[in-house]
Protein backbone atom coordinates (compact mmCIF):
# COMPACT_ATOMS: atom_id res chain seq x y z
CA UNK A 1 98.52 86.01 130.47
CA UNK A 2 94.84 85.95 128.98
CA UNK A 3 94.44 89.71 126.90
CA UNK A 4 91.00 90.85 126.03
CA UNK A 5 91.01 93.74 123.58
CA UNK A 6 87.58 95.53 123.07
CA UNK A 7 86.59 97.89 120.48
CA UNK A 8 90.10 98.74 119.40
CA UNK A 9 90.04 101.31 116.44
CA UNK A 10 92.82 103.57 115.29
CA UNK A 11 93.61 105.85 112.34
CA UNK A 12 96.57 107.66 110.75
CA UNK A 13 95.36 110.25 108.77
CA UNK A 14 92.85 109.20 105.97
CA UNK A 15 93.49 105.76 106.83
CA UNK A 16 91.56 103.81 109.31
CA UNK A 17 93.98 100.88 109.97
CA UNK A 18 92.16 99.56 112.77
CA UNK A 19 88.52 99.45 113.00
CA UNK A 20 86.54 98.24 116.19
CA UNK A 21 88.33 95.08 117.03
CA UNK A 22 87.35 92.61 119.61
CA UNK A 23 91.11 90.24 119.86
CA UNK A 24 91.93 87.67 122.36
CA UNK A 25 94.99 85.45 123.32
CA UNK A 26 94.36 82.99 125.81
CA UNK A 27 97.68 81.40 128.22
CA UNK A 28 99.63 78.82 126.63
CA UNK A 29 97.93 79.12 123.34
CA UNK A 30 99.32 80.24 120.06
CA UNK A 31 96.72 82.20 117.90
CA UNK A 32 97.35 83.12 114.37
CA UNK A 33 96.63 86.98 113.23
CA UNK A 34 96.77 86.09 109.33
CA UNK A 35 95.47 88.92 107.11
CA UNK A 36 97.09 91.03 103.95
CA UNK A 37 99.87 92.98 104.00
CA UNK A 38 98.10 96.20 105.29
CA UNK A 39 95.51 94.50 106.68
CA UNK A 40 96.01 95.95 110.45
CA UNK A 41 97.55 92.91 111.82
CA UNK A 42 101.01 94.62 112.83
CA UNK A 43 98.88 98.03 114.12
CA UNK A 44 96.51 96.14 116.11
CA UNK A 45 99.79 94.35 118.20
CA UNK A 46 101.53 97.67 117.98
CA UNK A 47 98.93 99.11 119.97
CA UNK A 48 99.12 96.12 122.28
CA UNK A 49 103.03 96.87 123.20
CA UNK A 50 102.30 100.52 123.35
CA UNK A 51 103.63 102.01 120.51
CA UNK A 52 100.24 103.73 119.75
CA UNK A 53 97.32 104.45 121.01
CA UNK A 54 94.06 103.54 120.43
CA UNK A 55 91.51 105.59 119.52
CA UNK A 56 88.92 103.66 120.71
CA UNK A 57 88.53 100.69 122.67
CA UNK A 58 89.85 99.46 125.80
CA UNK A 59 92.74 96.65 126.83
CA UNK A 60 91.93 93.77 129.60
CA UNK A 61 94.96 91.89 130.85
CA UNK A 62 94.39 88.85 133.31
CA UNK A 63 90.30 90.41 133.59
CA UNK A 64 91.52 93.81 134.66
CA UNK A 65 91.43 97.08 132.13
CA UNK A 66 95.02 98.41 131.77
CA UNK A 67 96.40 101.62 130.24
CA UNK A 68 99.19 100.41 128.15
CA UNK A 69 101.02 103.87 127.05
CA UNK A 70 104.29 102.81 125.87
CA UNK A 71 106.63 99.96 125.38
CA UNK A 72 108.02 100.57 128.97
CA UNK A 73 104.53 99.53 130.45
CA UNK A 74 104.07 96.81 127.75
CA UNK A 75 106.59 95.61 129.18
CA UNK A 76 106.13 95.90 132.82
CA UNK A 77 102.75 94.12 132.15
CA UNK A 78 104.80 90.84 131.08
CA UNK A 79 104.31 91.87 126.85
CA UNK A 80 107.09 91.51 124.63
CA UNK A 81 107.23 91.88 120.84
CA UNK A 82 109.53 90.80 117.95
CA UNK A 83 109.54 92.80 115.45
CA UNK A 84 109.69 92.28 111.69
CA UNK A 85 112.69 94.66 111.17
CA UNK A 86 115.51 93.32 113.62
CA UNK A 87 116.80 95.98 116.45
CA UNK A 88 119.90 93.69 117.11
CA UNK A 89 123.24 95.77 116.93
CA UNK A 90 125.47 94.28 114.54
CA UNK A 91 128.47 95.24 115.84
CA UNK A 92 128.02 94.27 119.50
CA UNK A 93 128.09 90.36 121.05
CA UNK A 94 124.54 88.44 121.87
CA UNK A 95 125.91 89.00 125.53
CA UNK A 96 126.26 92.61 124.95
CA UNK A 97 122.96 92.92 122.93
CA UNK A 98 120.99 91.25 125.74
CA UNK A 99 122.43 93.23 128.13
CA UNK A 100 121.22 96.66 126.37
CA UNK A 101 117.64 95.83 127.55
CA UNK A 102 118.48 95.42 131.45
CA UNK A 103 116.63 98.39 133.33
CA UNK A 104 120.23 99.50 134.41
CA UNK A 105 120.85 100.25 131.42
CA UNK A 106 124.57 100.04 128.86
CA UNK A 107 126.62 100.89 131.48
CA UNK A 108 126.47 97.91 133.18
CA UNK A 109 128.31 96.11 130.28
CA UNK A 110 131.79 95.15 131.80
CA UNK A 111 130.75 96.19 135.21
CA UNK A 112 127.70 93.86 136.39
CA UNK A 113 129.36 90.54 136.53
CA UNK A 114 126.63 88.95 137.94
CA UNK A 115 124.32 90.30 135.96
CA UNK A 116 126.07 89.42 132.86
CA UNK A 117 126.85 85.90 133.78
CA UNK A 118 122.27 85.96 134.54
CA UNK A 119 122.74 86.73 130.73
CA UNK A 120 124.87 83.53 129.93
CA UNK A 121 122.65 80.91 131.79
CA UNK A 122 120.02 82.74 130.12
CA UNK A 123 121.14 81.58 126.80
CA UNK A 124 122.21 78.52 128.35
CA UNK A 125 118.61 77.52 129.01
CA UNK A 126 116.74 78.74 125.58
CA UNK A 127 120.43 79.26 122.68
CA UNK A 128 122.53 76.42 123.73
CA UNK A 129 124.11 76.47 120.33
CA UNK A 130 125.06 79.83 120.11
CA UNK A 131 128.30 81.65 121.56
CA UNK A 132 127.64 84.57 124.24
CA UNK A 133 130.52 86.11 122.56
CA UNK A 134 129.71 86.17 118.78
CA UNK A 135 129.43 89.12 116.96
CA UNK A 136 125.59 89.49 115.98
CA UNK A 137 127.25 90.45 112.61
CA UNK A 138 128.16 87.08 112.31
CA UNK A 139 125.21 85.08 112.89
CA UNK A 140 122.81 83.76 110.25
CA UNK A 141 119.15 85.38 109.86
CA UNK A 142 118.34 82.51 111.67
CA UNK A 143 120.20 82.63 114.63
CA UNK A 144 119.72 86.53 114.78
CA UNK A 145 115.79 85.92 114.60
CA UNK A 146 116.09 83.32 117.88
CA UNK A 147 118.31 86.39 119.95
CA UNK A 148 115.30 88.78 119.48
CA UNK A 149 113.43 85.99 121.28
CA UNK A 150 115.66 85.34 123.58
CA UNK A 151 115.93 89.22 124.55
CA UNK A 152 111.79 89.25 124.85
CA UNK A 153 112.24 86.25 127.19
CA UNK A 154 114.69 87.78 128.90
CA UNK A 155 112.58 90.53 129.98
CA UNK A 156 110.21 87.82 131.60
CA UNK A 157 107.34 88.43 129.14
CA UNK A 158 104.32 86.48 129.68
CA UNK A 159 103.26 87.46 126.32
CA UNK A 160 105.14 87.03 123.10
CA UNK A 161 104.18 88.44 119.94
CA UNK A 162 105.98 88.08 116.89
CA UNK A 163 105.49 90.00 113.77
CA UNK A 164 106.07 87.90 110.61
CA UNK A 165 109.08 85.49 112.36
CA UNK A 166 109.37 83.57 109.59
CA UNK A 167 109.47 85.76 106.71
CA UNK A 168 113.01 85.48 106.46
CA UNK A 169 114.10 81.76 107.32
CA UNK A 170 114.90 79.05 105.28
CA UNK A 171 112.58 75.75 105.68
CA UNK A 172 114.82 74.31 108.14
CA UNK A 173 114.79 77.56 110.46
CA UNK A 174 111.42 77.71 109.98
CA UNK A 175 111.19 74.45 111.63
CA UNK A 176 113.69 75.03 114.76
CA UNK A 177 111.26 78.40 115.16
CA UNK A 178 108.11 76.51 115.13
CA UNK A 179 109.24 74.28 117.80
CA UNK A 180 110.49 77.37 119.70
CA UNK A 181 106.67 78.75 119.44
CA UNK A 182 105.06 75.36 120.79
CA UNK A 183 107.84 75.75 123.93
CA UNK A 184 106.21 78.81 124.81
CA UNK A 185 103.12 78.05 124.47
CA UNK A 186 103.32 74.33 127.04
CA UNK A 187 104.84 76.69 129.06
CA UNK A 188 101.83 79.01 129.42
CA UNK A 189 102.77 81.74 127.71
CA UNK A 190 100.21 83.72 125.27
CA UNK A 191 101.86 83.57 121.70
CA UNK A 192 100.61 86.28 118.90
CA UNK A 193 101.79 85.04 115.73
CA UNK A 194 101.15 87.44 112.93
CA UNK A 195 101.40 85.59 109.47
CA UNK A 196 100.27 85.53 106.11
CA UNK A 197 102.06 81.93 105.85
CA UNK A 198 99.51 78.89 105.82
CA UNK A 199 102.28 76.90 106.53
CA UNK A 200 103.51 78.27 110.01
CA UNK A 201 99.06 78.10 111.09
CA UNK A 202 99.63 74.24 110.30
CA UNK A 203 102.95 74.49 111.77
CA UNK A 204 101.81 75.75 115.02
CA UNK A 205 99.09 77.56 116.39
CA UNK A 206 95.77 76.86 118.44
CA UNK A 207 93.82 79.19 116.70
CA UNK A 208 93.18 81.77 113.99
CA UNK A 209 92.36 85.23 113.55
CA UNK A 210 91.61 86.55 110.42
CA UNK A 211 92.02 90.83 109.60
CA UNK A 212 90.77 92.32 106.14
CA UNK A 213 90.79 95.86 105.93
CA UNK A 214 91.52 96.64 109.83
CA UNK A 215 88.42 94.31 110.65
CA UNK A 216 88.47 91.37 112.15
CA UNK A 217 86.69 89.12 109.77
CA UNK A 218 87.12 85.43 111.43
CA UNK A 219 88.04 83.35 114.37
CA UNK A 220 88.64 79.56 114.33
CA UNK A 221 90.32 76.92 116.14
CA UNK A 222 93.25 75.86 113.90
CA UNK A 223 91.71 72.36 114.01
CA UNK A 224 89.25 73.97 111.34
CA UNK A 225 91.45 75.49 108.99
CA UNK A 226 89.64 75.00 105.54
CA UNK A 227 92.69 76.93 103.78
CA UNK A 228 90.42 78.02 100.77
CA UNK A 229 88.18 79.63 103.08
CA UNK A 230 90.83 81.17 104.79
CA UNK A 231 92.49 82.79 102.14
CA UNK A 232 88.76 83.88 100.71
CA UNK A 233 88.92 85.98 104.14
CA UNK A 234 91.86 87.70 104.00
CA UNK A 235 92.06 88.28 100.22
CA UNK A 236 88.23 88.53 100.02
CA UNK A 237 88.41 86.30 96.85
CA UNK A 238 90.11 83.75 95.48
CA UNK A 239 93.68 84.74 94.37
CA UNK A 240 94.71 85.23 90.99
CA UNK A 241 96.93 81.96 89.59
CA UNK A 242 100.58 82.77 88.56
CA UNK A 243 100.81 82.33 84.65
CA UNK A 244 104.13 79.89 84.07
CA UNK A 245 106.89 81.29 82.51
CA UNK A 246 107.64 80.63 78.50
CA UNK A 247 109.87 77.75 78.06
CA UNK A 248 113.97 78.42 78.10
CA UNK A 249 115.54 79.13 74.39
CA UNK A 250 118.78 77.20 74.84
CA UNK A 251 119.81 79.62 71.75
CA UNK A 252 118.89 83.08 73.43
CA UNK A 253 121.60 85.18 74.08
CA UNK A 254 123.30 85.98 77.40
CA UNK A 255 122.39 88.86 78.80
CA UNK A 256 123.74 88.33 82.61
CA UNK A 257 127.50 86.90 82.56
CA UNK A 258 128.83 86.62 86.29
CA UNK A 259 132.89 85.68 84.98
CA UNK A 260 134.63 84.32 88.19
CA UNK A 261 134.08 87.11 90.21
CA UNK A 262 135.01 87.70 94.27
CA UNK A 263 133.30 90.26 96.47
CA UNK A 264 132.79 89.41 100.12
CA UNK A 265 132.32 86.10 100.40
CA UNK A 266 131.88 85.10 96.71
CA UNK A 267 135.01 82.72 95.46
CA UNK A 268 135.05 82.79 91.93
CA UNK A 269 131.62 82.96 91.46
CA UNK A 270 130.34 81.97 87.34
CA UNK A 271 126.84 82.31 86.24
CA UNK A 272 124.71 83.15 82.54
CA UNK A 273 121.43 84.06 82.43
CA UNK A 274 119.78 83.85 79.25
CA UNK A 275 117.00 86.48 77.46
CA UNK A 276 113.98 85.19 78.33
CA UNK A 277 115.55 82.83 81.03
CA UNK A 278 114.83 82.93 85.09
CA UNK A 279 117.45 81.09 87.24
CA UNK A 280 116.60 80.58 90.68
CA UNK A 281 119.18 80.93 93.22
CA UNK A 282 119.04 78.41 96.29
CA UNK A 283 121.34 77.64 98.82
CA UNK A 284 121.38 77.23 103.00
CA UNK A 285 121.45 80.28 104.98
CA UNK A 286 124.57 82.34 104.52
CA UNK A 287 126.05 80.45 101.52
CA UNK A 288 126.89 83.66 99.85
CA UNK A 289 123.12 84.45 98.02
CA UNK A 290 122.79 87.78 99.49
CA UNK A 291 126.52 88.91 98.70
CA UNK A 292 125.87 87.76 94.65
CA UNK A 293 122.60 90.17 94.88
CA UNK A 294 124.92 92.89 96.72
CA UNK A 295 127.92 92.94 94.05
CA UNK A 296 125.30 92.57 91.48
CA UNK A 297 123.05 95.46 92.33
CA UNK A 298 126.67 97.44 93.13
CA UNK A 299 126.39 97.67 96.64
CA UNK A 300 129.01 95.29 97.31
CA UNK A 301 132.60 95.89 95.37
CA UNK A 302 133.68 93.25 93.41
CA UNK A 303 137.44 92.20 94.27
CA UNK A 304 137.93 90.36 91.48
CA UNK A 305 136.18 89.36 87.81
CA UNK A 306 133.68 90.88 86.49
CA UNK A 307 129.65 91.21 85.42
CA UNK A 308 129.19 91.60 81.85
CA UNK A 309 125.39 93.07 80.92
CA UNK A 310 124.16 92.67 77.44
CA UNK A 311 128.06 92.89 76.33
CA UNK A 312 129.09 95.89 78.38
CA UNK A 313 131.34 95.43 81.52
CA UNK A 314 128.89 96.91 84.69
CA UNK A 315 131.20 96.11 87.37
CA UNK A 316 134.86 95.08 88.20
CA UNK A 317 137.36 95.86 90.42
CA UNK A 318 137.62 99.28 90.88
CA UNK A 319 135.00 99.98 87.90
CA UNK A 320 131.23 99.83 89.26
CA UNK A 321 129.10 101.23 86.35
CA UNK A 322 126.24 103.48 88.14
CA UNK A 323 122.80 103.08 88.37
CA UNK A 324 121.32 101.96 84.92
CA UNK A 325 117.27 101.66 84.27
CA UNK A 326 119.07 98.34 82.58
CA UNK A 327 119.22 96.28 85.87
CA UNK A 328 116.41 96.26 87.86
CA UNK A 329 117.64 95.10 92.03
CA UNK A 330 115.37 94.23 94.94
CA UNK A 331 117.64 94.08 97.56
CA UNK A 332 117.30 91.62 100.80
CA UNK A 333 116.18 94.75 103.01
CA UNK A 334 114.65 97.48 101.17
CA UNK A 335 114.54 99.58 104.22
CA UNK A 336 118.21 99.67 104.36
CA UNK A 337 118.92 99.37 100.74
CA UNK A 338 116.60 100.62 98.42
CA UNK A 339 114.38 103.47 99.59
CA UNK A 340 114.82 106.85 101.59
CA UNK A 341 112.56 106.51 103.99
CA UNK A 342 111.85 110.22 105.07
CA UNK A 343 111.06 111.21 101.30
CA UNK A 344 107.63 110.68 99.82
CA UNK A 345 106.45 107.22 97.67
CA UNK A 346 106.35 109.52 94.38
CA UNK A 347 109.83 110.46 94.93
CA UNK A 348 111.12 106.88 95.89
CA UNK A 349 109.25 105.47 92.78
CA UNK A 350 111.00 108.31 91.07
CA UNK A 351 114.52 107.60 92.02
CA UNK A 352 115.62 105.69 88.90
CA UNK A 353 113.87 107.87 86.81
CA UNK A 354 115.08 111.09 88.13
CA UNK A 355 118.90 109.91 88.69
CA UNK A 356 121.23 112.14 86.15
CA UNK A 357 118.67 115.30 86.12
CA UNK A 358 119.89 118.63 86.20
CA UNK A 359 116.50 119.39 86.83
CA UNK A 360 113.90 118.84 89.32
CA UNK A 361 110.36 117.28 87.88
CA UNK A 362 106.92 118.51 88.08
CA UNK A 363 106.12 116.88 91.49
CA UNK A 364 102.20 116.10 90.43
CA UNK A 365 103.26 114.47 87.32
CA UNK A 366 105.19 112.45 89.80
CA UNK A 367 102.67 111.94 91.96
CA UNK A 368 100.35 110.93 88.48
CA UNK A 369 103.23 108.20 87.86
CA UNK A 370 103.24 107.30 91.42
CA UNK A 371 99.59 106.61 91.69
CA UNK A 372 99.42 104.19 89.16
CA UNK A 373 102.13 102.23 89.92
CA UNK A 374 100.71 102.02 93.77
CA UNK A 375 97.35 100.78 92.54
CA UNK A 376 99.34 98.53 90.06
CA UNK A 377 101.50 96.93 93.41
CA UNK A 378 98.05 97.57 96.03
CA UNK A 379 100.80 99.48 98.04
CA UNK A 380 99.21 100.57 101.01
CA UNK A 381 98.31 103.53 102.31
CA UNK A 382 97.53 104.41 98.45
CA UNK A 383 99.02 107.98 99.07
CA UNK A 384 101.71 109.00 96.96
CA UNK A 385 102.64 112.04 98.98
CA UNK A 386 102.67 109.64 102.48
CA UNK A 387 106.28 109.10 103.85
CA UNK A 388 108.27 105.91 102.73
CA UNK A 389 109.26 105.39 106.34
CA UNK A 390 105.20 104.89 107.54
CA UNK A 391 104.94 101.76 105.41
CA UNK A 392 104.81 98.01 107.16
CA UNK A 393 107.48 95.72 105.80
CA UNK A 394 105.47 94.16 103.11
CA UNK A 395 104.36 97.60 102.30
CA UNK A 396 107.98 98.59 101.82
CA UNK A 397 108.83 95.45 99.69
CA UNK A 398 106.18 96.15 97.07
CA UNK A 399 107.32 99.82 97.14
CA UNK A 400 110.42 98.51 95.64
CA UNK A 401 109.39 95.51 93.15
CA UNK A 402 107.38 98.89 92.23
CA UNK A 403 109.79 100.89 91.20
CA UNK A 404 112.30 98.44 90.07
CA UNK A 405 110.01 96.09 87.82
CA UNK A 406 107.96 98.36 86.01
CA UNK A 407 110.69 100.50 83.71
CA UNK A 408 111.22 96.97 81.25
CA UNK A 409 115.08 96.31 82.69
CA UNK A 410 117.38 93.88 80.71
CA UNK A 411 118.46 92.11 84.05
CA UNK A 412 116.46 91.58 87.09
CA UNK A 413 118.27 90.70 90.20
CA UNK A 414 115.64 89.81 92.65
CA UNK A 415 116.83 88.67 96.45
CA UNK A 416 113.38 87.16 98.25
CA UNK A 417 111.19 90.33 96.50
CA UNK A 418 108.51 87.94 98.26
CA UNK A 419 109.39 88.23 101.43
CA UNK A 420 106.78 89.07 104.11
CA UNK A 421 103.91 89.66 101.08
CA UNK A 422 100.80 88.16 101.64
CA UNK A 423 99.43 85.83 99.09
CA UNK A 424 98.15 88.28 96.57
CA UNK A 425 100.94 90.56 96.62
CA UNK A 426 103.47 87.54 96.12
CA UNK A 427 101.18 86.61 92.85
CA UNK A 428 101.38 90.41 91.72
CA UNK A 429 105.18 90.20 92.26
CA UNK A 430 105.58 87.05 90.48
CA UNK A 431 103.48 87.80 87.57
CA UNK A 432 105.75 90.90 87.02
CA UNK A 433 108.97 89.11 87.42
CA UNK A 434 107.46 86.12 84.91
CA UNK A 435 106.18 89.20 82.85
CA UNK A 436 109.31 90.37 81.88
CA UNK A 437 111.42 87.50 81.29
CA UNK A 438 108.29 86.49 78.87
CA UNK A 439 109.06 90.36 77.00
CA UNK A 440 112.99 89.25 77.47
CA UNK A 441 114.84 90.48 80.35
CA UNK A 442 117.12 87.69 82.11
CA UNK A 443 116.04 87.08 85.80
CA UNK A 444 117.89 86.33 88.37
CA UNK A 445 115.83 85.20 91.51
CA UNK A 446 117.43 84.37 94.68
CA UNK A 447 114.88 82.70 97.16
CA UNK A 448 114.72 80.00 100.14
CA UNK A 449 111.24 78.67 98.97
CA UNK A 450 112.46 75.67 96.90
CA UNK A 451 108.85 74.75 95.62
CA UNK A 452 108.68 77.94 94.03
CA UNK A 453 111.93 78.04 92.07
CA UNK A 454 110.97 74.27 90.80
CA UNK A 455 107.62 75.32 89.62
CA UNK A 456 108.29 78.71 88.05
CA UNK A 457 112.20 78.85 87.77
CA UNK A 458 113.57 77.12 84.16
CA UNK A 459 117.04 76.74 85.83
CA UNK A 460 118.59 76.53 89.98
CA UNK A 461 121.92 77.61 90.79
CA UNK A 462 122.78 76.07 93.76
CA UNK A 463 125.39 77.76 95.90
CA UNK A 464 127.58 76.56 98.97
CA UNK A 465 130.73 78.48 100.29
CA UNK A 466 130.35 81.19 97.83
CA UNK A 467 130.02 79.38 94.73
CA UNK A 468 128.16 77.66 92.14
CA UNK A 469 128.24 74.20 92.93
CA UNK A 470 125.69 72.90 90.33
CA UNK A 471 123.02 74.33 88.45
CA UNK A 472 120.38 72.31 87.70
CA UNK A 473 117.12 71.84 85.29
CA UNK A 474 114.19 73.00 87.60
CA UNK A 475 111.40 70.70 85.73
CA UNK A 476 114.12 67.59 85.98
CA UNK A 477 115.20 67.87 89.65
CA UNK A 478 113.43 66.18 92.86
CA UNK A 479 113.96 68.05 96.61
CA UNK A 480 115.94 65.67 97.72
CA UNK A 481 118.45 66.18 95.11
CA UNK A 482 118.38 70.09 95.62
CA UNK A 483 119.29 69.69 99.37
CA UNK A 484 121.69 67.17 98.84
CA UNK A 485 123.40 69.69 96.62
CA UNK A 486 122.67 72.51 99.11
CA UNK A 487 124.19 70.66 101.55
CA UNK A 488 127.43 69.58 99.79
CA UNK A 489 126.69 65.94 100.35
CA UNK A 490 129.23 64.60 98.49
CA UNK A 491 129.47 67.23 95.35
CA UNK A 492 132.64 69.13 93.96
CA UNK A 493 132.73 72.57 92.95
CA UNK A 494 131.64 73.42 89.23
CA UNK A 495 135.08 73.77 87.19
CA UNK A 496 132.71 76.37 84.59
CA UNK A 497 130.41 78.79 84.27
CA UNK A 498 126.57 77.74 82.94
């Protein structure tokens, strides 16, 4: 499907996310929409599927000028879209999922045996390695990411456009997903990839669109890329370096003791982090990172053992100490997790803050504390009275490093707090996190970029099967080490804590 859009503009209030933008993706080519986080890239598609309108501007599919007024005639038109936040149910099988978004409708479930076993060679032909029958529940982010495909190309879509796929996977998802995208695109199929990642333009695509400020600011065959130049249009300057952490005091004191605790599927689980010290968590998909943040951050009970902070027990088995401004958490999904979405951004930055009061707080000296933290983060729209629930992913994630990193904690627990930022944002995220283990506070940073935790992290906890199966000196170690580790090529459980 070739789409033509002309003159597209739209704006939400006092913002004007989209302004006058000429986009086109050509059959069996992959184009890159790169920009910031809040840069219009996700509105611009979003109006492409239907979700909004435009305000101004027109849409040409195949040379002819289409109304596209909802996802239903998106979808008709042969346009499907994978969203950033998954719409899987959990509960329900891939069959079961895939069969939700049949124009029959649920009911067929159990009844339409041909229809269902359409479903199966379905998966057959683009999921060989995953079971009809398994639980979505049970599947890795991975796995789950390649089902929202497989439900777009289900629907026959001639156009697939996929918001930030990668924002989530480990390096060798990444990879399986990048293949997936050049499948499409030697099939003929128009591919919308919106990114902030350098690494999935080099990966993948034909050709790249740049947005700054709803505009589009460039256009260039991939073959191209100068990546300097390319991050000088969507940042509009160069980006600010990282400063690198202090060096680790082997004689600081422990201020994060994980003591052989189980919760989910954590077995025996042993950790220290240090004042002063970050340790970088790494591990394949699933090995248990995202239950350590859980039972840390107390969403998550712990079965058995316990987390000792600064000397004082903050959770056990049935003991979970509440919500302390002494451990800052930035969950895996802050939309499910960590904000509310229908309350404002001056009362989500206020949460920690307000927790405990018998007494409600002058909402514009809330909205005063708001405001600078939201310049601080560049969380966009900059409106402290605008709804949580209104902000794009990224949006959402620097809501939260927000909130959580600017009250001086004594433990950070940080699960991917870059995920889906842009390259500036990342660097504003980073410098906060390296910030305050420089003023003291132990971090604990759980992340699938491995070149990150060996240039910033001092020590990397490497876990498989729900434990700590080495921890290792960050400056010292090589990749190939790491993933042998992550792996469990030939390693044995750590009999202590570090």
């Amino acid at each position: 499907m070739h789409i033509r859009l002309h003159g597209i503009s739209k704006r939400f209030g006092q913002v004007q996310a989209v302004d006058r933008v000429d986009f086109e993706a050509r059959p069996g080519t992959v184009t890159a929409l790169l920009g910031e986080n809040g840069a219009g890239k996700s509105t611009l598609m979003k109006l492409l599927f239907g979700l909004h309108r435009p305000d101004a501007g027109y849409i040409e599919l195949d040379g002819q000028t289409q109304l596209v007024d909802s996802p239903r005639t998106a979808i008709r038109f042969g346009i499907g879209m994978v969203f950033q936040q998954f719409s899987l149910i959990g509960s329900l099988t891939v069959r079961e999922n895939l069969a939700l978004v049949l124009p029959q409708g649920a009911w067929w479930i159990g009844r339409g045996a041909r229809r269902l076993a359409a479903i199966d060679r379905h998966l057959a032909a683009v999921l060989p390695e995953i079971d009809p029958n398994a639980r979505v529940a049970d599947l890795s982010v991975g796995q789950v990411q390649s089902v929202e495909l497989a439900k777009v190309l289900l629907l026959r879509a001639r156009c697939v456009i996929l918001d930030e796929p990668s924002a989530v996977l480990s390096p060798t998802e990444a990879q399986q997903l990048w293949r997936s995208i050049r499948q499409l695109a030697e099939r003929g199929l128009s591919v919308v990839l919106i990114t902030h990642k350098l690494a999935d333009v080099r990966a993948c695509a034909d050709r790249v669109s740049v947005m700054r400020a709803g505009r589009l600011v460039g256009d260039v065959p991939a073959g191209d890329l100068d990546e300097a130049a390319v991050v000088r249009l969507m940042v509009g300057h160069a980006p600010d370096k990282v400063r690198t952490p202090l060096p680790r005091d082997p004689a600081a004191r422990v201020r994060l003791w994980v003591k052989a605790i189980r919760a989910g599927s954590l077995n025996e689980l042993s950790l220290q982090v240090h004042a002063g010290e970050i340790v970088g968590v790494a591990g394949v998909s699933g090995s248990g990172q995202t239950e350590l943040a859980q039972a840390l951050g107390g969403v998550l009970p712990v079965q058995a053992g316990e987390v000792i902070l600064d000397g004082e027990r903050l959770r056990a088995p049935r003991y979970s100490s509440p919500t302390s401004a002494k451990l800052a958490y930035i969950p895996e999904q802050p939309l499910l997790n960590a904000v509310a979405p229908d309350l404002s951004l001056s009362v989500n930055l206020a949460l920690k803050r307000v927790a405990g009061l018998s007494f409600v707080p002058d909402r514009r000296q809330l909205e005063r504390h708001a405001s600078a933290l939201i310049a601080r983060f560049d969380v966009r729209p900059p409106d402290p009275r605008a709804l949580a629930g209104w902000l794009s992913g990224g949006n959402l994630q620097k809501l939260v490093a927000a909130r959580e990193l600017s009250e001086s904690p004594a433990v950070v627990v940080a699960c991917y707090p870059t995920m889906g930022l842009d390259i500036t944002a990342a660097a504003q995220v980073y410098e906060s996190l390296f910030g305050l283990a420089r003023e003291g506070s132990a971090v604990l940073w759980i992340s699938e970029d491995l070149d990150d935790l060996m240039t910033h992290a001092h020590r990397i906890a490497v876990m498989l099967d729900g434990r700590v199966v080495r921890v290792l000196d960050a400056a010292e170690t090589t990749l190939a080490e790491l993933g042998s580790w992550m792996t469990g090529s030939g390693v044995r459980p750590c009999a202590k804590s570090a």
